[in-house]
PDB file of N, CA and C in Angstrom:
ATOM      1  N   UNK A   1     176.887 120.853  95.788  1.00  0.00           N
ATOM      2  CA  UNK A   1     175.630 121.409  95.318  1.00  0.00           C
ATOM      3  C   UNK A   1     175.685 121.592  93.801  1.00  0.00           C
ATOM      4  N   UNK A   2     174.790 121.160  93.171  1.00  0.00           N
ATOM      5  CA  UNK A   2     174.533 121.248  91.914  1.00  0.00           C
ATOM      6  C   UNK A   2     174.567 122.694  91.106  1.00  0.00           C
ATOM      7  N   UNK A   3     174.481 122.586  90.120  1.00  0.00           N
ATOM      8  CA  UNK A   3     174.567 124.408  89.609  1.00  0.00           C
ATOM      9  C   UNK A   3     173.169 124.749  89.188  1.00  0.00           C
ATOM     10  N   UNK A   4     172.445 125.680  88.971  1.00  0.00           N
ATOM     11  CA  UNK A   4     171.479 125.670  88.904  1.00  0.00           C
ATOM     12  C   UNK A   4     171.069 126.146  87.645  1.00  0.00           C
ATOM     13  N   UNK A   5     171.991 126.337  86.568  1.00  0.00           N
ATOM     14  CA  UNK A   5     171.987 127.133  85.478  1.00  0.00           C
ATOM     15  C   UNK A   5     172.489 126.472  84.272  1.00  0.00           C
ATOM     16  N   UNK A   6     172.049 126.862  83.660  1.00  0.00           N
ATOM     17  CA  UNK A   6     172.293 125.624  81.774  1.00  0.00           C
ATOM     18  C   UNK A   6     172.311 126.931  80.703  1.00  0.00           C
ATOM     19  N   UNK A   7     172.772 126.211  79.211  1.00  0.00           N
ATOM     20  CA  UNK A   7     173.225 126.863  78.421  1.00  0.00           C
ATOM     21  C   UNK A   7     171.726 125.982  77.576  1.00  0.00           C
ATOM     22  N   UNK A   8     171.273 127.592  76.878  1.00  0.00           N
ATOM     23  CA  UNK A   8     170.222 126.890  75.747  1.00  0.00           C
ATOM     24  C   UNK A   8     171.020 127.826  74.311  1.00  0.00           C
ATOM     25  N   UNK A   9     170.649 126.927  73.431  1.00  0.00           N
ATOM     26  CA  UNK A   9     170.556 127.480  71.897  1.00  0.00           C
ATOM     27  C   UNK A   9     169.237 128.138  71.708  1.00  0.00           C
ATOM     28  N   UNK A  10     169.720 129.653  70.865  1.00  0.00           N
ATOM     29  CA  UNK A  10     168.575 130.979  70.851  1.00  0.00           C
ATOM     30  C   UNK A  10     168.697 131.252  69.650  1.00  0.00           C
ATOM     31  N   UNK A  11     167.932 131.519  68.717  1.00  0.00           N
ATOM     32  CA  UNK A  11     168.388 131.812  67.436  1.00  0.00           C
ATOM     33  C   UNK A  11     168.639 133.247  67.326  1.00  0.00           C
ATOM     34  N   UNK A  12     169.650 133.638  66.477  1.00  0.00           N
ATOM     35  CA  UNK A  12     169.804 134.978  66.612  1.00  0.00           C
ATOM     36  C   UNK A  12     168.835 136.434  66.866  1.00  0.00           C
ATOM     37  N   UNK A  13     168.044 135.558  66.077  1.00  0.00           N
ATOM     38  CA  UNK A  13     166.235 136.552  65.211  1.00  0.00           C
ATOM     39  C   UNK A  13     165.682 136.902  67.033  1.00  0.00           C
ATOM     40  N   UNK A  14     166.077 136.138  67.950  1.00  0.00           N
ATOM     41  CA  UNK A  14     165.200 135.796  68.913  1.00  0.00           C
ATOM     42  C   UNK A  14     165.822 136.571  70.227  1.00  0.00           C
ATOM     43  N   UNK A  15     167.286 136.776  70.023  1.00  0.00           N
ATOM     44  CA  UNK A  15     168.101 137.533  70.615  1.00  0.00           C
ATOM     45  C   UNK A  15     167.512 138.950  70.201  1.00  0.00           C
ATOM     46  N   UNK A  16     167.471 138.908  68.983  1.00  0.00           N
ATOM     47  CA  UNK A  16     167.521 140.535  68.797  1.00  0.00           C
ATOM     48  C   UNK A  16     166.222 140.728  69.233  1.00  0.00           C
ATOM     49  N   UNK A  17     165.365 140.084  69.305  1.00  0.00           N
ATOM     50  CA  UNK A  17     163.801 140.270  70.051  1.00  0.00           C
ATOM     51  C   UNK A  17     163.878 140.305  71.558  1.00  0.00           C
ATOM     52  N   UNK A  18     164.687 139.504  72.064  1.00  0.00           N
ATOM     53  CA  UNK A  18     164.951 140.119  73.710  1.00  0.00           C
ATOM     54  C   UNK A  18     165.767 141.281  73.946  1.00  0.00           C
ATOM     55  N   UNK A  19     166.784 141.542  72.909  1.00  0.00           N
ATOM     56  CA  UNK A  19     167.033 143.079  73.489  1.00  0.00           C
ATOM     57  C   UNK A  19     165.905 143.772  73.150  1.00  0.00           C
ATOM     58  N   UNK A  20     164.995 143.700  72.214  1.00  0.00           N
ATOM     59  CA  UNK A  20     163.949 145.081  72.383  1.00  0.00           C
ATOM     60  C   UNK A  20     162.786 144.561  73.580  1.00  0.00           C
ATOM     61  N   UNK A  21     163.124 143.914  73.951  1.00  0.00           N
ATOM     62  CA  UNK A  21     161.907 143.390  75.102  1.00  0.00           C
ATOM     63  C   UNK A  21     162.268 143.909  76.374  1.00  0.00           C
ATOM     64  N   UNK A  22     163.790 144.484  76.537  1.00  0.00           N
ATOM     65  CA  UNK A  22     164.278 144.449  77.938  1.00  0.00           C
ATOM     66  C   UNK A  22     163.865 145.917  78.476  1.00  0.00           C
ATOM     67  N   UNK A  23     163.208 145.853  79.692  1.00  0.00           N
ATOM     68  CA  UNK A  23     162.541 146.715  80.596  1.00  0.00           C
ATOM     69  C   UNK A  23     163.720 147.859  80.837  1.00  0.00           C
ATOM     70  N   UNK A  24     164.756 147.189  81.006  1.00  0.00           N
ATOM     71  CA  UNK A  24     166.146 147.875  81.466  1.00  0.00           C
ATOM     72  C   UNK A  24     166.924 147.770  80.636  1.00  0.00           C
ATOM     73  N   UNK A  25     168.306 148.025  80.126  1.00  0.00           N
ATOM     74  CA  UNK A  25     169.888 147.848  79.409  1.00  0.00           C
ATOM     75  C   UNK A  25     170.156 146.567  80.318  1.00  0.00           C
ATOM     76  N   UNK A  26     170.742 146.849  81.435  1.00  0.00           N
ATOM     77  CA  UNK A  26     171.358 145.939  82.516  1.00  0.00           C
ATOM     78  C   UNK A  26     170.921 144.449  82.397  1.00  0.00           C
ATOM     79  N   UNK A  27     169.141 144.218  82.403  1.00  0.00           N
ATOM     80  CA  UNK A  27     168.232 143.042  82.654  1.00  0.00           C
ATOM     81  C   UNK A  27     168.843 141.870  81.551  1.00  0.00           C
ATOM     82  N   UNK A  28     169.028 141.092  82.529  1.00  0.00           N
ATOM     83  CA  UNK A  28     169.386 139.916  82.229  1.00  0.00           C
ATOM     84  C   UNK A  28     168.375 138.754  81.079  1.00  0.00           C
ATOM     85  N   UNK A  29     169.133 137.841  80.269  1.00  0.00           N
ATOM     86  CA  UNK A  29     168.048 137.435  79.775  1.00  0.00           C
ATOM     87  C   UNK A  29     167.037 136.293  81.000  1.00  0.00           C
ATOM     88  N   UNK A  30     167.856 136.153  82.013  1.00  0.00           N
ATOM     89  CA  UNK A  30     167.200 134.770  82.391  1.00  0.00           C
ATOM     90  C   UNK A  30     165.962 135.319  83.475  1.00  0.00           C
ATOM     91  N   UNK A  31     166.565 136.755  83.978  1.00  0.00           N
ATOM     92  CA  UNK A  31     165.106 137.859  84.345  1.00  0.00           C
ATOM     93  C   UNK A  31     163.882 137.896  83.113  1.00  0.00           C
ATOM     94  N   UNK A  32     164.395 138.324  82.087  1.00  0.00           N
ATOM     95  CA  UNK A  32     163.536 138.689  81.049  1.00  0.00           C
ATOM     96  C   UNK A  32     162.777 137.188  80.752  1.00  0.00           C
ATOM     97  N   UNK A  33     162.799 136.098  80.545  1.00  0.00           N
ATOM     98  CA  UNK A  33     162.723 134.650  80.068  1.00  0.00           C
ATOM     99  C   UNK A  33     161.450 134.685  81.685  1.00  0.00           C
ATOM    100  N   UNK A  34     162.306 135.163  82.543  1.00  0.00           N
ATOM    101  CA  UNK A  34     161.120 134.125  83.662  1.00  0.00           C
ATOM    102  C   UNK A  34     160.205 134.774  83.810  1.00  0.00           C
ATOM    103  N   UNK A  35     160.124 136.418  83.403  1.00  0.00           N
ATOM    104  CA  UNK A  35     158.758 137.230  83.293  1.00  0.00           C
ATOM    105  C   UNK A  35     158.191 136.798  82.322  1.00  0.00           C
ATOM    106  N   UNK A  36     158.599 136.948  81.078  1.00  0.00           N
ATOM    107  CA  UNK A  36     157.911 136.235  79.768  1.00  0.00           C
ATOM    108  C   UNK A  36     156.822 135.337  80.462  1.00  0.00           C
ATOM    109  N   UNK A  37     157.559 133.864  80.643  1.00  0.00           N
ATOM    110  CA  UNK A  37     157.083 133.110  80.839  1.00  0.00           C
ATOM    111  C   UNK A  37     156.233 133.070  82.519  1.00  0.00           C
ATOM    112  N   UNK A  38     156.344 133.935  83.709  1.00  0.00           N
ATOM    113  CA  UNK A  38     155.129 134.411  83.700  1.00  0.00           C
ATOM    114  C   UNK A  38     153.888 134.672  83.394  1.00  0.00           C
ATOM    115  N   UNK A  39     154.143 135.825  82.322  1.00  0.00           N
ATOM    116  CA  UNK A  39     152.849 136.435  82.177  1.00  0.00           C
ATOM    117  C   UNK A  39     152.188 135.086  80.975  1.00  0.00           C
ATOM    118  N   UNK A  40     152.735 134.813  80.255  1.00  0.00           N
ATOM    119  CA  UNK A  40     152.060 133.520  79.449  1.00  0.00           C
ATOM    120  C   UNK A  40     151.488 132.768  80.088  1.00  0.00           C
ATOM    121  N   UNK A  41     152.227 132.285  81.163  1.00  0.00           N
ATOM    122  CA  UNK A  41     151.319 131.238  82.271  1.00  0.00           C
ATOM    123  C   UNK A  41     149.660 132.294  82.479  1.00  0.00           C
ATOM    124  N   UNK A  42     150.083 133.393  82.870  1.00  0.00           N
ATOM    125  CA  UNK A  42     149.357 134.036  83.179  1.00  0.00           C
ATOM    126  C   UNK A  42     147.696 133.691  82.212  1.00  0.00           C
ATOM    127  N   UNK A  43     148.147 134.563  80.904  1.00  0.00           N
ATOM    128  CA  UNK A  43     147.495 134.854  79.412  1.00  0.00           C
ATOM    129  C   UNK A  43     146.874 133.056  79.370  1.00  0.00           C
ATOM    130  N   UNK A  44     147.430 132.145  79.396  1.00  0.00           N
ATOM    131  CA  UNK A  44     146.811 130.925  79.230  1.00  0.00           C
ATOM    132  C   UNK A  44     145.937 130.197  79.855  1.00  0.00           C
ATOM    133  N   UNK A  45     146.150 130.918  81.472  1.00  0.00           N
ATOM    134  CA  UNK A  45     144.773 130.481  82.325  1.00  0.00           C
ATOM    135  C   UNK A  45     143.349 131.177  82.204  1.00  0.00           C
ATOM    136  N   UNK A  46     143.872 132.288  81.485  1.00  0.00           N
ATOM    137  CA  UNK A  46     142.816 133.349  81.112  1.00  0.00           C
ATOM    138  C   UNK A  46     142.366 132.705  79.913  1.00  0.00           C
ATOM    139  N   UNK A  47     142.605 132.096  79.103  1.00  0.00           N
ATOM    140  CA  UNK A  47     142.434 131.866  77.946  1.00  0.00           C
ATOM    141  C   UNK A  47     141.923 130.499  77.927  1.00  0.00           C
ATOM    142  N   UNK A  48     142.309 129.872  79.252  1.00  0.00           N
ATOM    143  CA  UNK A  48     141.301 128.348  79.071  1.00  0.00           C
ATOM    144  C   UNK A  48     140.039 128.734  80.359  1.00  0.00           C
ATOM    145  N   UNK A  49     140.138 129.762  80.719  1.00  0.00           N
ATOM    146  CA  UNK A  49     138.447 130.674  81.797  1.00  0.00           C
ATOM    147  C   UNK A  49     137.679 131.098  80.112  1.00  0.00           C
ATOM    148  N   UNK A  50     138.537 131.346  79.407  1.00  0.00           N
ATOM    149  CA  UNK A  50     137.061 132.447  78.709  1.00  0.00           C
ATOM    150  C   UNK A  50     136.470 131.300  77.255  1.00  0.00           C
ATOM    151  N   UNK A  51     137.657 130.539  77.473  1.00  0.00           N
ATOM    152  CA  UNK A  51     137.004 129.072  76.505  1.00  0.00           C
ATOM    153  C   UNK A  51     135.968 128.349  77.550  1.00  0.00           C
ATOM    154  N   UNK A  52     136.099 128.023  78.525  1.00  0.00           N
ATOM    155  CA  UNK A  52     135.449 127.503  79.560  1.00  0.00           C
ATOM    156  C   UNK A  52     133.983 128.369  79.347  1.00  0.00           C
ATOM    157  N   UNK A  53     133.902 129.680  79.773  1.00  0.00           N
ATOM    158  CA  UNK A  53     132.659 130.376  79.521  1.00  0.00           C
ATOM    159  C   UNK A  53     132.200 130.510  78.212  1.00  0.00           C
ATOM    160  N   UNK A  54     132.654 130.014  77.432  1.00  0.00           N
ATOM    161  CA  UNK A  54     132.276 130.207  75.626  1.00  0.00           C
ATOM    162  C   UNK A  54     131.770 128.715  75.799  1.00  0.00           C
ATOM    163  N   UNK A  55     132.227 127.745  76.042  1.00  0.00           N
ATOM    164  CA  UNK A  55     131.618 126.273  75.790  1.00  0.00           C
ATOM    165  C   UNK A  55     130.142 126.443  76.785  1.00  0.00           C
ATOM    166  N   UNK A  56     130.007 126.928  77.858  1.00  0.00           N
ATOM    167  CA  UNK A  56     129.344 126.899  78.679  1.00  0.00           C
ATOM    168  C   UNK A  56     127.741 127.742  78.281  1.00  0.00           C
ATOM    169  N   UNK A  57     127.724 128.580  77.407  1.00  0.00           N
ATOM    170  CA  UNK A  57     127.144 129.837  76.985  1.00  0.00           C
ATOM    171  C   UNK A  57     126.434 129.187  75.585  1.00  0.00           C
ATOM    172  N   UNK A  58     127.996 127.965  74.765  1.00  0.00           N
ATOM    173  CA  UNK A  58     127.309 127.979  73.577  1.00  0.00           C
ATOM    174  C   UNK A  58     125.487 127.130  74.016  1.00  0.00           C
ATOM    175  N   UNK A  59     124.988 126.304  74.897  1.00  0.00           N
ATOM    176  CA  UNK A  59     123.727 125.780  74.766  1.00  0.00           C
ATOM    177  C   UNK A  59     122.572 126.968  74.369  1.00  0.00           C
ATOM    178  N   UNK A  60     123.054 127.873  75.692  1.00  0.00           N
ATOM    179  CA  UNK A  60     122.204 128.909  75.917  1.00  0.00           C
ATOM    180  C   UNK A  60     122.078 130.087  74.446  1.00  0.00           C
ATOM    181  N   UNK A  61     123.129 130.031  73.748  1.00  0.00           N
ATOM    182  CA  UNK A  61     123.108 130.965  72.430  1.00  0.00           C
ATOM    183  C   UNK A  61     122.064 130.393  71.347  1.00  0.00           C
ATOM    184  N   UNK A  62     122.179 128.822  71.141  1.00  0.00           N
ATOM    185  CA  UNK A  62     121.988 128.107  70.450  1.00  0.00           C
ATOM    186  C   UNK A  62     120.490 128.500  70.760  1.00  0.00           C
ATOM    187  N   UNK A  63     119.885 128.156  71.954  1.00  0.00           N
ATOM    188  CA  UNK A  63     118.363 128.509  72.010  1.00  0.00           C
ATOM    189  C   UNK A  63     117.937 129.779  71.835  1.00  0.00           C
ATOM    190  N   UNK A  64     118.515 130.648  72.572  1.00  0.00           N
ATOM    191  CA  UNK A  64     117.846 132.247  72.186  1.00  0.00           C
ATOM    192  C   UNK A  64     118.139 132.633  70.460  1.00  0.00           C
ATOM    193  N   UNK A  65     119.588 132.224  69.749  1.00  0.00           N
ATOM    194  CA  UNK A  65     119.127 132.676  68.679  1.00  0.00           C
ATOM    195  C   UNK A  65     118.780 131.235  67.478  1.00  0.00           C
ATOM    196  N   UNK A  66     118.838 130.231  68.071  1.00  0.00           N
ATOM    197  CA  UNK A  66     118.527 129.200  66.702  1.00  0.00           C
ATOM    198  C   UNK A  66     117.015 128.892  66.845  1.00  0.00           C
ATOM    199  N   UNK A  67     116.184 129.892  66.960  1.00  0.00           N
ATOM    200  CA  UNK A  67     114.705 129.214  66.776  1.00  0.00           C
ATOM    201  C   UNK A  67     114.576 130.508  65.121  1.00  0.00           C
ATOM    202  N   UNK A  68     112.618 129.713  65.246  1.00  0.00           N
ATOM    203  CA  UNK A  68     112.185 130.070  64.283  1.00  0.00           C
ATOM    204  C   UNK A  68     111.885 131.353  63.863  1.00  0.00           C
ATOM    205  N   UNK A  69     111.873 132.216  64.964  1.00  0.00           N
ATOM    206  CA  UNK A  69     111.527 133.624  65.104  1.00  0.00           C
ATOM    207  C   UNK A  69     112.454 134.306  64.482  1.00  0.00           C
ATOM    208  N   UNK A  70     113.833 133.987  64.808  1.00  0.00           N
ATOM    209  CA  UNK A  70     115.169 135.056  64.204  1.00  0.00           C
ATOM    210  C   UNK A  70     115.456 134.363  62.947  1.00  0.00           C
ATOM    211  N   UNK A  71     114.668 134.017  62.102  1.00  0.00           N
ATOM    212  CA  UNK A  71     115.021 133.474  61.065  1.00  0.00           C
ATOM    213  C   UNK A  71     114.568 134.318  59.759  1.00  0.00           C
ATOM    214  N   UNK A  72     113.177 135.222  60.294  1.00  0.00           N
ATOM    215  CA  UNK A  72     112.838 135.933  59.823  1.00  0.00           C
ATOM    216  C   UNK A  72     113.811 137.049  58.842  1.00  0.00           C
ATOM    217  N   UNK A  73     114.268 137.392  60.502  1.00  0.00           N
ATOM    218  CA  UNK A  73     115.468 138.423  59.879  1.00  0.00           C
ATOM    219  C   UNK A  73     116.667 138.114  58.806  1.00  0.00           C
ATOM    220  N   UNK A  74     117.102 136.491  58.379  1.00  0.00           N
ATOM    221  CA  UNK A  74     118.003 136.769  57.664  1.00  0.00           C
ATOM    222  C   UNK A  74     117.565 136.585  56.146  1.00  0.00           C
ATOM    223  N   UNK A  75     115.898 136.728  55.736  1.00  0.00           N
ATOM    224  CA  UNK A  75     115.207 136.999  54.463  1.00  0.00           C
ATOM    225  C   UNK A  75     115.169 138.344  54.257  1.00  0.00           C
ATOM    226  N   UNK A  76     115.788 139.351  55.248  1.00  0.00           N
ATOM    227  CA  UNK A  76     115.748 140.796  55.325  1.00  0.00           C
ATOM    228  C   UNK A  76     116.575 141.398  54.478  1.00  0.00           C
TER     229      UNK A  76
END
């Protein structure tokens, strides 16, 4: 059976950013690494939903505020 575990290069700067990240003393980095990368998965599906509703919205913005009426207001 194969091993399931590898050695990466971390830059130091990046170490000292996972010890202040760790939930616990004990927590491992490869615990800490797979929550990280979790919640990012997470943050990025959220983040291509609310681009999704921003592309979707821009037609509808474009008409309620790009007419002639609200134009008034920016001679104000």
């Amino acid at each position: 059976m194969a091993a399931r575990e590898s050695t990466i290069l971390i830059d130091k700067r990046v170490i000292e950013l996972l010890k202040e990240t760790k939930d616990y003393p004990k927590q491992t980095y490869n615990e800490l690494l797979e929550k990280m990368a979790k919640i990012f998965l997470v943050l990025k599906k959220r983040n291509q939903y609310d681009e999704f509703l921003h592309k979707i919205q821009q037609p509808k913005m474009k008409e309620l505020w790009g007419n002639k009426e609200d134009e008034f207001w920016d001679e104000i």
